[in-house]
PDB file of N, CA and C in Angstrom:
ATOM      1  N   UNK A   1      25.550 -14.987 -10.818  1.00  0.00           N
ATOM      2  CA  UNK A   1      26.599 -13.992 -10.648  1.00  0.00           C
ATOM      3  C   UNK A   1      26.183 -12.679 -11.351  1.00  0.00           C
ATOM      4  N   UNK A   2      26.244 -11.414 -10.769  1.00  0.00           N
ATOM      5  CA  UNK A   2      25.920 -10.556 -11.637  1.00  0.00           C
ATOM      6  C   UNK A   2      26.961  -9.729 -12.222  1.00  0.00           C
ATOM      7  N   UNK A   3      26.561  -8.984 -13.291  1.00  0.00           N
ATOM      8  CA  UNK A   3      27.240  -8.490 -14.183  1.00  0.00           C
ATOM      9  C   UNK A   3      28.217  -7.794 -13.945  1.00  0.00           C
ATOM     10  N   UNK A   4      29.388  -7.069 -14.666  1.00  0.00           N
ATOM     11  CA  UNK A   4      29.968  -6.706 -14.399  1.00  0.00           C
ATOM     12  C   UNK A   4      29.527  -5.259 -13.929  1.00  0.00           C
ATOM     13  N   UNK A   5      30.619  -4.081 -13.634  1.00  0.00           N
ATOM     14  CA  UNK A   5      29.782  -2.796 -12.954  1.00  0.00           C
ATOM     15  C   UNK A   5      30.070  -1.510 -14.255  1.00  0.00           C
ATOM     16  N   UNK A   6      30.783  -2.254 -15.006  1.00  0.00           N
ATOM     17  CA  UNK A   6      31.408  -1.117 -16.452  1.00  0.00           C
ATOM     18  C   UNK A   6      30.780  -1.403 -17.423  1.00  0.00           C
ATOM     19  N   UNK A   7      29.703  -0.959 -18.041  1.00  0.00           N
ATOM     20  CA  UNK A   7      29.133  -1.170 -19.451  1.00  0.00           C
ATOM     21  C   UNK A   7      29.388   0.032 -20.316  1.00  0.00           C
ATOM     22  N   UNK A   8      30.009  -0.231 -20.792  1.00  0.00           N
ATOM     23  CA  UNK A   8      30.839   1.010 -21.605  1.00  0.00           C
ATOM     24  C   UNK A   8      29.877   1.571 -22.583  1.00  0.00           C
ATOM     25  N   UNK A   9      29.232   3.022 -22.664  1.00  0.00           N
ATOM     26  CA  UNK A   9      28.848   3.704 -23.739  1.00  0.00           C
ATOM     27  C   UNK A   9      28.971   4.830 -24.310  1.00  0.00           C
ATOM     28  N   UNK A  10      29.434   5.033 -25.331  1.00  0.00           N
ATOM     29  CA  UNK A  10      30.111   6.398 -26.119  1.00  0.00           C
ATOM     30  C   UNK A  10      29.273   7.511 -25.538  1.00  0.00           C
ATOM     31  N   UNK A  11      28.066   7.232 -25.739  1.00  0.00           N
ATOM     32  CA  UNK A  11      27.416   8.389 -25.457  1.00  0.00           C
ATOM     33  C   UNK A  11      26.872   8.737 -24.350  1.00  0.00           C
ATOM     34  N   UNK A  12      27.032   7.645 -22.939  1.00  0.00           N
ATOM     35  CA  UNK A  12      26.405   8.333 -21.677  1.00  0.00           C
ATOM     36  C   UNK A  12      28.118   8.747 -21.538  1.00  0.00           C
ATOM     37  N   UNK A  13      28.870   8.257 -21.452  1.00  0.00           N
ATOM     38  CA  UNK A  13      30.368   8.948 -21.120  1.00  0.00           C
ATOM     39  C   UNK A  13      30.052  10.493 -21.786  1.00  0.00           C
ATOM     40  N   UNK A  14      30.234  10.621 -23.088  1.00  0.00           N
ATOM     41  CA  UNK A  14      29.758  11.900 -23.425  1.00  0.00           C
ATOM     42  C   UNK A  14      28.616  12.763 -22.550  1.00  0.00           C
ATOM     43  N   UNK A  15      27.425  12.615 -22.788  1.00  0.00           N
ATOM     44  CA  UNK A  15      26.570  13.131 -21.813  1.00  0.00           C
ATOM     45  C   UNK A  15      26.363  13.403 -20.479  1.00  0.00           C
ATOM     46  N   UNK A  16      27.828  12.858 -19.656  1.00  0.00           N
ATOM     47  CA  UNK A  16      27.913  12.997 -18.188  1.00  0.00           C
ATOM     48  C   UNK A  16      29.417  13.669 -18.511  1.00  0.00           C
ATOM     49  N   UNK A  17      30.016  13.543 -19.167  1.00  0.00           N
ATOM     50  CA  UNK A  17      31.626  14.142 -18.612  1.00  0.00           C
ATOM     51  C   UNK A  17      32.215  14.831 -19.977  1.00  0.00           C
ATOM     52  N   UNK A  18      31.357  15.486 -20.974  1.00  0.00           N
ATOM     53  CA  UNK A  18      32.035  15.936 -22.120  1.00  0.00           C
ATOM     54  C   UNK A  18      31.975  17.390 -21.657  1.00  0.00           C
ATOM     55  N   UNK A  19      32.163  17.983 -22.831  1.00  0.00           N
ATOM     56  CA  UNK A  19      32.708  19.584 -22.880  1.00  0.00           C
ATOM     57  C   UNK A  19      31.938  20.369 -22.255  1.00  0.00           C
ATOM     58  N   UNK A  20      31.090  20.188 -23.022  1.00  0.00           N
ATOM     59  CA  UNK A  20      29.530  20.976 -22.738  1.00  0.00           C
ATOM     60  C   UNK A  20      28.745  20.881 -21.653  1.00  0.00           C
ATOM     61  N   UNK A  21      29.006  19.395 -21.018  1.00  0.00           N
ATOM     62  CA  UNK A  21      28.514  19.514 -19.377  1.00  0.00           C
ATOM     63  C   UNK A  21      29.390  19.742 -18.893  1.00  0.00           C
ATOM     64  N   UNK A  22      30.130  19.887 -18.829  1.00  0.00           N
ATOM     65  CA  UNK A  22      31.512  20.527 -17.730  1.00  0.00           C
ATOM     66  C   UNK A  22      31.423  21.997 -17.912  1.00  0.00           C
ATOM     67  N   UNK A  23      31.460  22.750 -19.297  1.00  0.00           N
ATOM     68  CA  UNK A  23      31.196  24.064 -19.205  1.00  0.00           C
ATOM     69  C   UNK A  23      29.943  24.530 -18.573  1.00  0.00           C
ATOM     70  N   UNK A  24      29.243  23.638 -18.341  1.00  0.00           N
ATOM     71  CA  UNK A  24      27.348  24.269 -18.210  1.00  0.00           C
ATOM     72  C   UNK A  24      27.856  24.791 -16.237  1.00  0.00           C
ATOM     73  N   UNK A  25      28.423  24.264 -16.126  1.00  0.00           N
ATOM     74  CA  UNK A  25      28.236  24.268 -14.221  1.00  0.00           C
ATOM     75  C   UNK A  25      29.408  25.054 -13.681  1.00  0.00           C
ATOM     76  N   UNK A  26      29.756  25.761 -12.697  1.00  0.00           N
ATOM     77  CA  UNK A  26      30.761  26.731 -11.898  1.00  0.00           C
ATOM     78  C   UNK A  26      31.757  25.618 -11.526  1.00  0.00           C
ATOM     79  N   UNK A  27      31.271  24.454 -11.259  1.00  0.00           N
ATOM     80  CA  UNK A  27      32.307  23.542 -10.989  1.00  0.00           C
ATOM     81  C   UNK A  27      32.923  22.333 -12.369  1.00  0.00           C
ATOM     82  N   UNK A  28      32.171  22.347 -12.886  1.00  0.00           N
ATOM     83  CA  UNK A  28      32.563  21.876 -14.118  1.00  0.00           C
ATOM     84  C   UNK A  28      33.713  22.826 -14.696  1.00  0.00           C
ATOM     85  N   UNK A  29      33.405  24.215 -14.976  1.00  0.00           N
ATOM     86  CA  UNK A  29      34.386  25.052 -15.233  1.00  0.00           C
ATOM     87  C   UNK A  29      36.026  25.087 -14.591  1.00  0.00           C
ATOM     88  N   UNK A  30      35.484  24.756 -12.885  1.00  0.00           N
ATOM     89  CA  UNK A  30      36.593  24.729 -12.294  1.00  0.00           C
ATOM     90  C   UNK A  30      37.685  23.607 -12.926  1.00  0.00           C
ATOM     91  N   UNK A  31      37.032  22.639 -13.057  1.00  0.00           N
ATOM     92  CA  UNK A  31      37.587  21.196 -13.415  1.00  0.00           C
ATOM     93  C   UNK A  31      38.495  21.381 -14.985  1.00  0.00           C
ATOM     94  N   UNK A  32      37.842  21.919 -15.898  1.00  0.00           N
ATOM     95  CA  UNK A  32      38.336  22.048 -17.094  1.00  0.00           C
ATOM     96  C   UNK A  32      39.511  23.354 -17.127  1.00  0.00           C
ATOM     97  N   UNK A  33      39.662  24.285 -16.206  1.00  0.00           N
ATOM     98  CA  UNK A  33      40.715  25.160 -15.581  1.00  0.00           C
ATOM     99  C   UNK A  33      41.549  24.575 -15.012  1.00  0.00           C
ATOM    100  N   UNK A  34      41.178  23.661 -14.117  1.00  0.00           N
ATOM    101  CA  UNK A  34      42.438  22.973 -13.389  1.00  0.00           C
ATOM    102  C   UNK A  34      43.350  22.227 -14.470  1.00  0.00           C
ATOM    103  N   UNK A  35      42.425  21.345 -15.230  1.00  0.00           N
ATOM    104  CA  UNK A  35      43.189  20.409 -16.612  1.00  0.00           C
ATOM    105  C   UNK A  35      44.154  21.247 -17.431  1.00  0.00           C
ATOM    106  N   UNK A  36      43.736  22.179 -17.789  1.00  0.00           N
ATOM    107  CA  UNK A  36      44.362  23.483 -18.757  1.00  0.00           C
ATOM    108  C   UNK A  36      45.915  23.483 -17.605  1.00  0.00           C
ATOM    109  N   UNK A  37      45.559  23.933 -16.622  1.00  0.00           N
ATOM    110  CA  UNK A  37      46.541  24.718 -16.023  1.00  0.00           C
ATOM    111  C   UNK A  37      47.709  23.054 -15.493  1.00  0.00           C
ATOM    112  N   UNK A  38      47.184  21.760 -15.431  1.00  0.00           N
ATOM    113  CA  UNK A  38      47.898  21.059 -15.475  1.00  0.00           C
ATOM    114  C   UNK A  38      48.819  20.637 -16.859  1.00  0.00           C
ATOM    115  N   UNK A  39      48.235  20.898 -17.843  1.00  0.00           N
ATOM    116  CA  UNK A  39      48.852  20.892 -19.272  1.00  0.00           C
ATOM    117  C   UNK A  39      47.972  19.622 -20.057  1.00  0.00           C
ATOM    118  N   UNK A  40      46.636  18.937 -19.624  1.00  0.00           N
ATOM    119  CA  UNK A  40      46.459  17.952 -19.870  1.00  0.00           C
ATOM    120  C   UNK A  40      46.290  17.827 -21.646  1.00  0.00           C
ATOM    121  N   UNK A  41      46.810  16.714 -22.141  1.00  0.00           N
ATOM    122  CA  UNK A  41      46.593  16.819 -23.537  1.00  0.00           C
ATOM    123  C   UNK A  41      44.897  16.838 -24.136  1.00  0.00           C
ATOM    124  N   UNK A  42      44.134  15.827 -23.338  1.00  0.00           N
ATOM    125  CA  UNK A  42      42.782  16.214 -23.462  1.00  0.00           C
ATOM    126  C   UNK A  42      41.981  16.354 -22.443  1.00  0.00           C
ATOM    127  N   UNK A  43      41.240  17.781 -22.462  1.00  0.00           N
ATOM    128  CA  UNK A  43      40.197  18.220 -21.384  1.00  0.00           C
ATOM    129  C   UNK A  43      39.408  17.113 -20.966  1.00  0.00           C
ATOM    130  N   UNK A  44      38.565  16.464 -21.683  1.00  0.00           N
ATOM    131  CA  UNK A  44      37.347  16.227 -21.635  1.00  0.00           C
ATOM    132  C   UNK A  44      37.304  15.003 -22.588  1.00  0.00           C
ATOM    133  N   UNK A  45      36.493  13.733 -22.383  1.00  0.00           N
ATOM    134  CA  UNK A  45      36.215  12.774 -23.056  1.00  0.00           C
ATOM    135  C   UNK A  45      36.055  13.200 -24.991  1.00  0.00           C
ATOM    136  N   UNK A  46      36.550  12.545 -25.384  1.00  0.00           N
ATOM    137  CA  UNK A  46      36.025  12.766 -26.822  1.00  0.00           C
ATOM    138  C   UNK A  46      34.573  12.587 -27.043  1.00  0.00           C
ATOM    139  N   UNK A  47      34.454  13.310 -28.159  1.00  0.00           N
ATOM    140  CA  UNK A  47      32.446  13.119 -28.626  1.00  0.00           C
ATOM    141  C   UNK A  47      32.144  12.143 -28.868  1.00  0.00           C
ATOM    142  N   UNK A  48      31.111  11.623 -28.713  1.00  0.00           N
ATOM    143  CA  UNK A  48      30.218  10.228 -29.049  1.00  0.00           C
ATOM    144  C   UNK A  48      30.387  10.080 -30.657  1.00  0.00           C
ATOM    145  N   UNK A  49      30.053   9.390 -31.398  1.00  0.00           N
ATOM    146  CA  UNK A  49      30.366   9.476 -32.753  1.00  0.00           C
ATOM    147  C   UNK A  49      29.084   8.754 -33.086  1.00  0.00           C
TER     148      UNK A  49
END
């Protein structure tokens, strides 16, 4: 049977969907504008620790 499809890690979550890659791109930007303008309490994944 193979594994499951979610292997959870602080830091590729960070490195694909945190602040800083979302700001780097025109559409990333869009995304973190839309959140704002929905009221979301947090933009963007928290930092890896």
């Amino acid at each position: 049977m193979p594994k499951r499809t979610y292997q959870p890690s602080k830091k590729k979550r960070a490195t694909t969907h945190g602040f800083l890659v979302r700001s780097a791109t025109p559409s990333g930007r869009k995304i973190i504008q839309a959140r704002r303008r929905k009221g979301r309490a947090q933009l963007t994944v928290k930092k890896a620790q």
